[in-house]
N, C-alpha and C. Protein backbone atom coordinates (compact mmCIF):
# COMPACT_ATOMS: atom_id res chain seq x y z
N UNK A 1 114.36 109.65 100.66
CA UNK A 1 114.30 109.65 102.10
C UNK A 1 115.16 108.53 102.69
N UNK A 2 115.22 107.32 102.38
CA UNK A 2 115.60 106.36 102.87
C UNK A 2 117.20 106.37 102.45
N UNK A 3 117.97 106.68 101.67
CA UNK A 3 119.14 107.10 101.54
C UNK A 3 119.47 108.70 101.88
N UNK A 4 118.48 109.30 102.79
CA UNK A 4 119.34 110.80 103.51
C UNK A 4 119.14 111.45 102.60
N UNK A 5 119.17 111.98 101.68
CA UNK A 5 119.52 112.56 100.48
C UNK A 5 120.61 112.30 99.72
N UNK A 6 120.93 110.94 99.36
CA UNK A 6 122.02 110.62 98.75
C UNK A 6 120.56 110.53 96.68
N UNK A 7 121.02 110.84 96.06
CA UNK A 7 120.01 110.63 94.82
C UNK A 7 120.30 109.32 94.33
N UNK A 8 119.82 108.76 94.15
CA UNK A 8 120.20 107.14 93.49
C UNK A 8 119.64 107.15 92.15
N UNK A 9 120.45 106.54 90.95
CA UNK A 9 119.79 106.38 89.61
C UNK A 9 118.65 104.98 90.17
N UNK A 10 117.50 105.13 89.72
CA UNK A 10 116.88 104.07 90.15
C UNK A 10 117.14 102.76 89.12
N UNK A 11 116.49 101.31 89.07
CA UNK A 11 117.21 100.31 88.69
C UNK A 11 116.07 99.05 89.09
N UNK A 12 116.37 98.19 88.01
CA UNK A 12 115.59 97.60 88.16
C UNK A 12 116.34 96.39 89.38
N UNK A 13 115.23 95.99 90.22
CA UNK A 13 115.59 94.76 90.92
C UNK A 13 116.52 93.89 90.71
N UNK A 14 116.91 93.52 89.98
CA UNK A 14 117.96 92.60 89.37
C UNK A 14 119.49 93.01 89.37
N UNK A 15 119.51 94.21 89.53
CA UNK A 15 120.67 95.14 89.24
C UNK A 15 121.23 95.63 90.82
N UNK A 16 122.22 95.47 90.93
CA UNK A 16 122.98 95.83 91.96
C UNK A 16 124.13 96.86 91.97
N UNK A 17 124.25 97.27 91.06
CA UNK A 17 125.03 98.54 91.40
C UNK A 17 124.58 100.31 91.19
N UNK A 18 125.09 100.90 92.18
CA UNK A 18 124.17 102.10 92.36
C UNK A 18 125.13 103.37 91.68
N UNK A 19 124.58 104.04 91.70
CA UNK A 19 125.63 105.26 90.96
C UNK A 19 124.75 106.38 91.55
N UNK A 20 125.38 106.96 92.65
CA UNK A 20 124.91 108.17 92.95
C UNK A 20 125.01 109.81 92.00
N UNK A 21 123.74 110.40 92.10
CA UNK A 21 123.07 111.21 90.96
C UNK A 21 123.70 113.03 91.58
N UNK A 22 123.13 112.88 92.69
CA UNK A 22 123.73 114.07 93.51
C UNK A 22 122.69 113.92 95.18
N UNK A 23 123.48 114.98 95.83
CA UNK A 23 123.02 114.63 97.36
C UNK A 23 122.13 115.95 97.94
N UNK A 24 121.05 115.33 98.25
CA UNK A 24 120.19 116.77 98.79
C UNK A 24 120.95 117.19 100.33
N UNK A 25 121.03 118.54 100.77
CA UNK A 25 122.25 119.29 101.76
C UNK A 25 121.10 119.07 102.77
N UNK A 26 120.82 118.35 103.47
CA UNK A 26 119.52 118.51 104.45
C UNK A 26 120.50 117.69 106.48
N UNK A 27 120.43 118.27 107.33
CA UNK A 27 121.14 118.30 108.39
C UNK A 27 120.29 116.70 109.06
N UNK A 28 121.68 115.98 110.02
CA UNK A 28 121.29 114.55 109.66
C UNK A 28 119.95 113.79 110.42
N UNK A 29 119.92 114.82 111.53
CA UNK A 29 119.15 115.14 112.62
C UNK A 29 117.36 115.52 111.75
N UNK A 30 117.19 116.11 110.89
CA UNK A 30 115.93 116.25 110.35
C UNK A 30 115.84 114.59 109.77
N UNK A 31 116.83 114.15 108.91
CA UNK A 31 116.47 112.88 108.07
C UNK A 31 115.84 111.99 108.91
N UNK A 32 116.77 111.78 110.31
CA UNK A 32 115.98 110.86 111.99
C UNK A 32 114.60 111.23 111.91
N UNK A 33 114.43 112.70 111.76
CA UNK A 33 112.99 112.93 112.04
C UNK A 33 111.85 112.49 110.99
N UNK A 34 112.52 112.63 109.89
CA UNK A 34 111.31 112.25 108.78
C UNK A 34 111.61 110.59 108.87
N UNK A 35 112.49 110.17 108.74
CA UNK A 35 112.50 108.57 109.05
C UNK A 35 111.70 108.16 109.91
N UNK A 36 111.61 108.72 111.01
CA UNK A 36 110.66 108.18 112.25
C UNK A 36 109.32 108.23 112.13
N UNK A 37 108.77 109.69 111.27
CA UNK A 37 107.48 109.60 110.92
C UNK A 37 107.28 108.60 110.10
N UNK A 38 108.00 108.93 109.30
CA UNK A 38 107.86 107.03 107.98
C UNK A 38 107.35 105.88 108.35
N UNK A 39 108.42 105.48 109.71
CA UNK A 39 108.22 104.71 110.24
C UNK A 39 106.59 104.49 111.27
N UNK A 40 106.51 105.74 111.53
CA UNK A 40 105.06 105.28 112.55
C UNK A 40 103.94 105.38 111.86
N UNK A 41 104.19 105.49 110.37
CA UNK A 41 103.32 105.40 109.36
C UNK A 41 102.44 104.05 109.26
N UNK A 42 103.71 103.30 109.67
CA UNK A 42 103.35 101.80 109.34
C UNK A 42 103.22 101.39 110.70
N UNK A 43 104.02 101.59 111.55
CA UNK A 43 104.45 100.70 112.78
C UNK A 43 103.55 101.47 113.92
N UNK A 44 103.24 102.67 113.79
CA UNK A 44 102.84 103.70 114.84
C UNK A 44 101.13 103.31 115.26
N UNK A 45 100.52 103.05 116.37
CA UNK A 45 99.08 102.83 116.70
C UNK A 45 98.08 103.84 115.60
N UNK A 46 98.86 104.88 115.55
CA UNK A 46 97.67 105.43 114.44
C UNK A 46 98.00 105.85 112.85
N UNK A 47 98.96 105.00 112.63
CA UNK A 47 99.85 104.99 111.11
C UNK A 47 98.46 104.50 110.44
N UNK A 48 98.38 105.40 109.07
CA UNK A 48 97.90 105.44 108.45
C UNK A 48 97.56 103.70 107.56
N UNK A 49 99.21 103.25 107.57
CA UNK A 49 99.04 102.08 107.33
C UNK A 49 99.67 100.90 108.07
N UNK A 50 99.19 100.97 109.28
CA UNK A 50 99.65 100.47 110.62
C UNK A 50 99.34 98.48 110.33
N UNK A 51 98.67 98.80 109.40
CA UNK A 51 97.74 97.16 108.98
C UNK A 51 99.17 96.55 108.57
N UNK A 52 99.70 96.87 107.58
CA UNK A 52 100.89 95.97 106.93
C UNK A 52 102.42 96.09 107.73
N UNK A 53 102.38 96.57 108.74
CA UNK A 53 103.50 96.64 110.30
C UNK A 53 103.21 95.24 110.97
N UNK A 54 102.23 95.50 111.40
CA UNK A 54 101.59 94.54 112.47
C UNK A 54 102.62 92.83 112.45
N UNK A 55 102.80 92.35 111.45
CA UNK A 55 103.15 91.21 111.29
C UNK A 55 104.78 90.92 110.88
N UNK A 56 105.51 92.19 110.54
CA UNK A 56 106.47 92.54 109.81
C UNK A 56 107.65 92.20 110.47
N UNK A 57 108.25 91.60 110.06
CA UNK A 57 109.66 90.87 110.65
C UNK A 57 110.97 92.33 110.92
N UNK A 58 110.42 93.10 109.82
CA UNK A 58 111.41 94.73 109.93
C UNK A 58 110.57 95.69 109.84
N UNK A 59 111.18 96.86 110.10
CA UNK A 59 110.47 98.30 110.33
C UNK A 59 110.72 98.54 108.86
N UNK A 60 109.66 99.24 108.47
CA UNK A 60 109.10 99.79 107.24
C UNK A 60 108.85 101.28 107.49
N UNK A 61 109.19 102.18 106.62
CA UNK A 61 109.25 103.25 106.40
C UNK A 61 108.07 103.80 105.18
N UNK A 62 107.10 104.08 105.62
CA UNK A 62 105.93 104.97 104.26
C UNK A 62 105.45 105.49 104.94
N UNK A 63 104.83 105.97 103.81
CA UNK A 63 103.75 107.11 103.27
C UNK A 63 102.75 106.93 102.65
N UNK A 64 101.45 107.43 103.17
CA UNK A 64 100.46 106.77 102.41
C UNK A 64 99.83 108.56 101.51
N UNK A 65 99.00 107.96 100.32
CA UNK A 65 98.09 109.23 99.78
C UNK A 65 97.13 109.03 99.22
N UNK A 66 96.56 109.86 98.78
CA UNK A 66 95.26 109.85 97.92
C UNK A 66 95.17 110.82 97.28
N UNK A 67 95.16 110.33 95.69
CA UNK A 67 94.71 111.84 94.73
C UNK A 67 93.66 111.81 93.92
N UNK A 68 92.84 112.91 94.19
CA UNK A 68 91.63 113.28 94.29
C UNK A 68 91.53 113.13 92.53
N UNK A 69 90.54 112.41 91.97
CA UNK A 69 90.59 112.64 90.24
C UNK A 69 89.69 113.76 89.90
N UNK A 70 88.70 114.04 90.72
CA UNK A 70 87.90 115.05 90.29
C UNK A 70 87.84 116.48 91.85
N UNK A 71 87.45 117.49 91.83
CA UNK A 71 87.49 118.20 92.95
C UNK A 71 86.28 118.16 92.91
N UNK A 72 86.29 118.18 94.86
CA UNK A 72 84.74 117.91 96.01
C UNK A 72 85.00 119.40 96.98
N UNK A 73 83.90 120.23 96.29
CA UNK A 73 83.59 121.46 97.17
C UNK A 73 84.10 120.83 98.87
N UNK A 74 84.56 122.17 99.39
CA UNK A 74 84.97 121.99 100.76
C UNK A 74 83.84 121.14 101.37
N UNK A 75 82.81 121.96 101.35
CA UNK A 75 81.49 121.50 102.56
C UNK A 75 80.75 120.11 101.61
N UNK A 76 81.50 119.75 100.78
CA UNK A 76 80.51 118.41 100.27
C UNK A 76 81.12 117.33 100.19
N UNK A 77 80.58 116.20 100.77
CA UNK A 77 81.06 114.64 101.07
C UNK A 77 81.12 114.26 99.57
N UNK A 78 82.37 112.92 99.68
CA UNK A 78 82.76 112.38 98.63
C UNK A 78 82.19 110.58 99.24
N UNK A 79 80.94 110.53 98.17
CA UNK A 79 80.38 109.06 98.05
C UNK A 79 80.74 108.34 97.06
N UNK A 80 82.01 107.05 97.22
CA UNK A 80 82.81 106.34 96.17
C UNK A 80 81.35 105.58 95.71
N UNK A 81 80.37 105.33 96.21
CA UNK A 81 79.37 104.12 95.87
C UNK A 81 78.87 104.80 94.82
N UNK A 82 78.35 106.12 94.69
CA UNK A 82 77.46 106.90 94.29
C UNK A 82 78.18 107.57 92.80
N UNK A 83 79.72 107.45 92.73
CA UNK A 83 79.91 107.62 91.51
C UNK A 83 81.14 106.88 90.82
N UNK A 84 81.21 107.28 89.42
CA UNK A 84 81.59 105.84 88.44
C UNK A 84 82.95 105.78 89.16
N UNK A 85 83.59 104.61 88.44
CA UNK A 85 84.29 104.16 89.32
C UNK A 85 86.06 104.84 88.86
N UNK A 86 85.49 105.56 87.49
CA UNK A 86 86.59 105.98 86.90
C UNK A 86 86.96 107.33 87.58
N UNK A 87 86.29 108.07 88.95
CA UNK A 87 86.42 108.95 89.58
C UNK A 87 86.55 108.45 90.86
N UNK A 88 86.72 107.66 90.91
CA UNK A 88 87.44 107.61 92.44
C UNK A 88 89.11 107.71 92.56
N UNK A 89 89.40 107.67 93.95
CA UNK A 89 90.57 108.94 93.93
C UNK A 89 91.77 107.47 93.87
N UNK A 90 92.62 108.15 93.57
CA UNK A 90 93.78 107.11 93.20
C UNK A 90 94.62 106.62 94.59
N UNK A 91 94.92 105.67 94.83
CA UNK A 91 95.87 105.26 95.97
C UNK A 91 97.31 105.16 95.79
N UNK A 92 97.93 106.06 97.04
CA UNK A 92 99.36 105.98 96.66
C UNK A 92 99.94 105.05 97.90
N UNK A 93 101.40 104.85 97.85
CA UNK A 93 102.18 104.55 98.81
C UNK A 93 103.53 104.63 98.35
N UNK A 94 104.17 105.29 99.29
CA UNK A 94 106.21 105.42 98.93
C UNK A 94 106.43 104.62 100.00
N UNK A 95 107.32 103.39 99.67
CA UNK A 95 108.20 102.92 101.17
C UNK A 95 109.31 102.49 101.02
N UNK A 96 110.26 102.05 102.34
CA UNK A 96 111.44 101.17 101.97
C UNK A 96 111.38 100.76 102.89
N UNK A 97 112.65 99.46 102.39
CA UNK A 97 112.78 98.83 104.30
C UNK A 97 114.49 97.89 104.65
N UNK A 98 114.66 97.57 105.22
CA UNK A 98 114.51 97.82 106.81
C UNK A 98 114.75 99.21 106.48
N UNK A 99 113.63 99.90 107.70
CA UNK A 99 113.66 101.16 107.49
C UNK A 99 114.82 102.00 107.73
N UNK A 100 116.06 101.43 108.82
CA UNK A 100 117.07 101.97 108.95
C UNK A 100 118.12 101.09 108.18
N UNK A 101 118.24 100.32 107.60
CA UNK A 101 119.16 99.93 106.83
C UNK A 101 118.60 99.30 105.35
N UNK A 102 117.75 100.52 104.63
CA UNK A 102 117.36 100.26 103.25
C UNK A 102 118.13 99.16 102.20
N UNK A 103 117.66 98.54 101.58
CA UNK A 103 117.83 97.61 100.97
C UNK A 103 116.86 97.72 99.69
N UNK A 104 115.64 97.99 100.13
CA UNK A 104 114.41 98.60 98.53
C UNK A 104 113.72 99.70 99.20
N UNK A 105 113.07 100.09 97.72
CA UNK A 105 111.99 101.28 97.51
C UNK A 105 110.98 100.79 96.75
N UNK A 106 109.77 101.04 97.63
CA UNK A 106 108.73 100.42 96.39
C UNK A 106 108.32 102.18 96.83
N UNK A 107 107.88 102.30 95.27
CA UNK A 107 106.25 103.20 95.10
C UNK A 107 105.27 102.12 94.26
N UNK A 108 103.97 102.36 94.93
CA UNK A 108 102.85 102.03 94.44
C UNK A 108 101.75 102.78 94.15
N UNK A 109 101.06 103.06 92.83
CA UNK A 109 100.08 104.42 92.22
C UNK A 109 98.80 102.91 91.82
N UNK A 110 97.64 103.14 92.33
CA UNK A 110 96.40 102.06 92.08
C UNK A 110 95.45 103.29 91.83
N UNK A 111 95.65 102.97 90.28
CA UNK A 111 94.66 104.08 89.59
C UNK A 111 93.29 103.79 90.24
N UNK A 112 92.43 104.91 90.43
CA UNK A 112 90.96 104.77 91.01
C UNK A 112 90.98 103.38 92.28
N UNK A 113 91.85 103.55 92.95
CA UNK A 113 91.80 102.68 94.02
C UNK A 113 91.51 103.16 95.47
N UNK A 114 91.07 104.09 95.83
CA UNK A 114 90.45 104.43 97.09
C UNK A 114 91.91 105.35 97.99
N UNK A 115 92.47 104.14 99.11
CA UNK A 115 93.13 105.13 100.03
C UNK A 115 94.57 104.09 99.76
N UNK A 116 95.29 104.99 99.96
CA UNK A 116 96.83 104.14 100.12
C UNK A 116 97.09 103.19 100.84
N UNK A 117 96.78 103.86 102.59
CA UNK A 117 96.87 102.68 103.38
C UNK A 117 96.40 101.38 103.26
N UNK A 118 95.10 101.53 102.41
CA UNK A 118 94.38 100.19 102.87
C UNK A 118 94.22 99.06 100.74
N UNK A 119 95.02 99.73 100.20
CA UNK A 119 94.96 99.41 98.82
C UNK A 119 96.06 99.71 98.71
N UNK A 120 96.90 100.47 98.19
CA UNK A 120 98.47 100.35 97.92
C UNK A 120 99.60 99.96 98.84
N UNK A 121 99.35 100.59 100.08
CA UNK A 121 100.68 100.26 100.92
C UNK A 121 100.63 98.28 101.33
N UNK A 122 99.23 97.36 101.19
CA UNK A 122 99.76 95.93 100.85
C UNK A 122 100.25 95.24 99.72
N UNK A 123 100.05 96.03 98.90
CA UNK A 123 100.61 95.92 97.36
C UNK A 123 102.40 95.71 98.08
N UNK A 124 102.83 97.67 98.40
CA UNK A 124 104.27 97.11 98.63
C UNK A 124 104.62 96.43 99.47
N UNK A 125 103.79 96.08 100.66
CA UNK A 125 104.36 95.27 101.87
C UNK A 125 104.17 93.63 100.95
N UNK A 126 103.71 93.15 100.00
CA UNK A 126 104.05 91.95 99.45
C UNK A 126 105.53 92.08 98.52
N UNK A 127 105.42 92.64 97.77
CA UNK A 127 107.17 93.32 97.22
C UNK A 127 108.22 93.11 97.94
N UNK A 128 108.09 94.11 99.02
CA UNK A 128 109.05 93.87 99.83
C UNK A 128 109.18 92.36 100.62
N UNK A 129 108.34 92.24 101.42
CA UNK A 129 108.28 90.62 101.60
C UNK A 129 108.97 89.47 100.87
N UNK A 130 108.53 89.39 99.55
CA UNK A 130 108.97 88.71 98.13
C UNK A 130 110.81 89.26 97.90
N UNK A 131 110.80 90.19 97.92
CA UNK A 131 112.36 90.52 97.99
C UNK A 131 113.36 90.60 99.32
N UNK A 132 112.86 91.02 100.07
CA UNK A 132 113.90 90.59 101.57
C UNK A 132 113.54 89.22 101.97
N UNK A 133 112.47 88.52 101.41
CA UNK A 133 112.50 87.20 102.36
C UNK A 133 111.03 86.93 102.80
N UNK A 134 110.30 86.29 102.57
CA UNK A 134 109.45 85.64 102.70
C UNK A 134 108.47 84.43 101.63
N UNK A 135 107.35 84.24 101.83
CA UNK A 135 106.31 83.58 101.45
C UNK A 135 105.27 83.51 100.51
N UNK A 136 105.48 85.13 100.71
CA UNK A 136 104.61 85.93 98.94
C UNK A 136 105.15 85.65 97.44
């Protein structure tokens, strides 16, 4: 997302040169659009993970998720207290940033960790922090 559809070999931090893989054909006007949701992911009053925006020197671009380890009938509530802990649902987050002029990509997967927003997506907002510049 954050490179348009350009494919990037990914790389570890340390490494600075990129070698493009191949380019997804997607019109440039949709990429604005999914960028912007990205963005109000974090930055937006009801972004999912609006918590790690709030303080942020740049616009951040994610996505937050949750994957379910076991399946919960439609009509039946899921109580994390009530069962082991090796079934609770996993926390995701995809981001990059500055959101319009990328520089990194974190993904973050927190096995049996609840919700993305509020368990993975500060995971990458310290990453990123630690690598563009800050205190972490």
């Amino acid at each position: 997302m954050a490179n348009r559809g350009l494919l990037i070999t990914p790389h570890i931090v340390q490494q600075t040169q990129k070698s493009v893989l191949q380019t997804i054909p997607v019109q440039s006007q949709h990429w604005d659009t999914i960028i912007a949701a990205m963005v109000n992911v974090v930055h937006g009053k009801r972004g999912t993970a609006r918590r790690i925006g709030k303080k942020s020197p740049y616009k951040i671009g994610g996505k937050t998720g949750t994957a379910q380890v076991f399946t919960v009938k439609q009509d039946k509530k899921y109580n994390a207290k009530k069962i082991a802990k090796k079934l609770h649902d996993h926390a995701l987050f995809i981001s990059f940033a500055p959101a319009y002029q990328p520089r990194i990509a974190v993904a973050v997967i927190v096995e049996n960790g609840g919700h993305g927003g509020s368990v993975a997506a500060p995971i990458a907002a310290k990453v990123m922090k630690h690598y563009l510049g800050g205190d972490e």
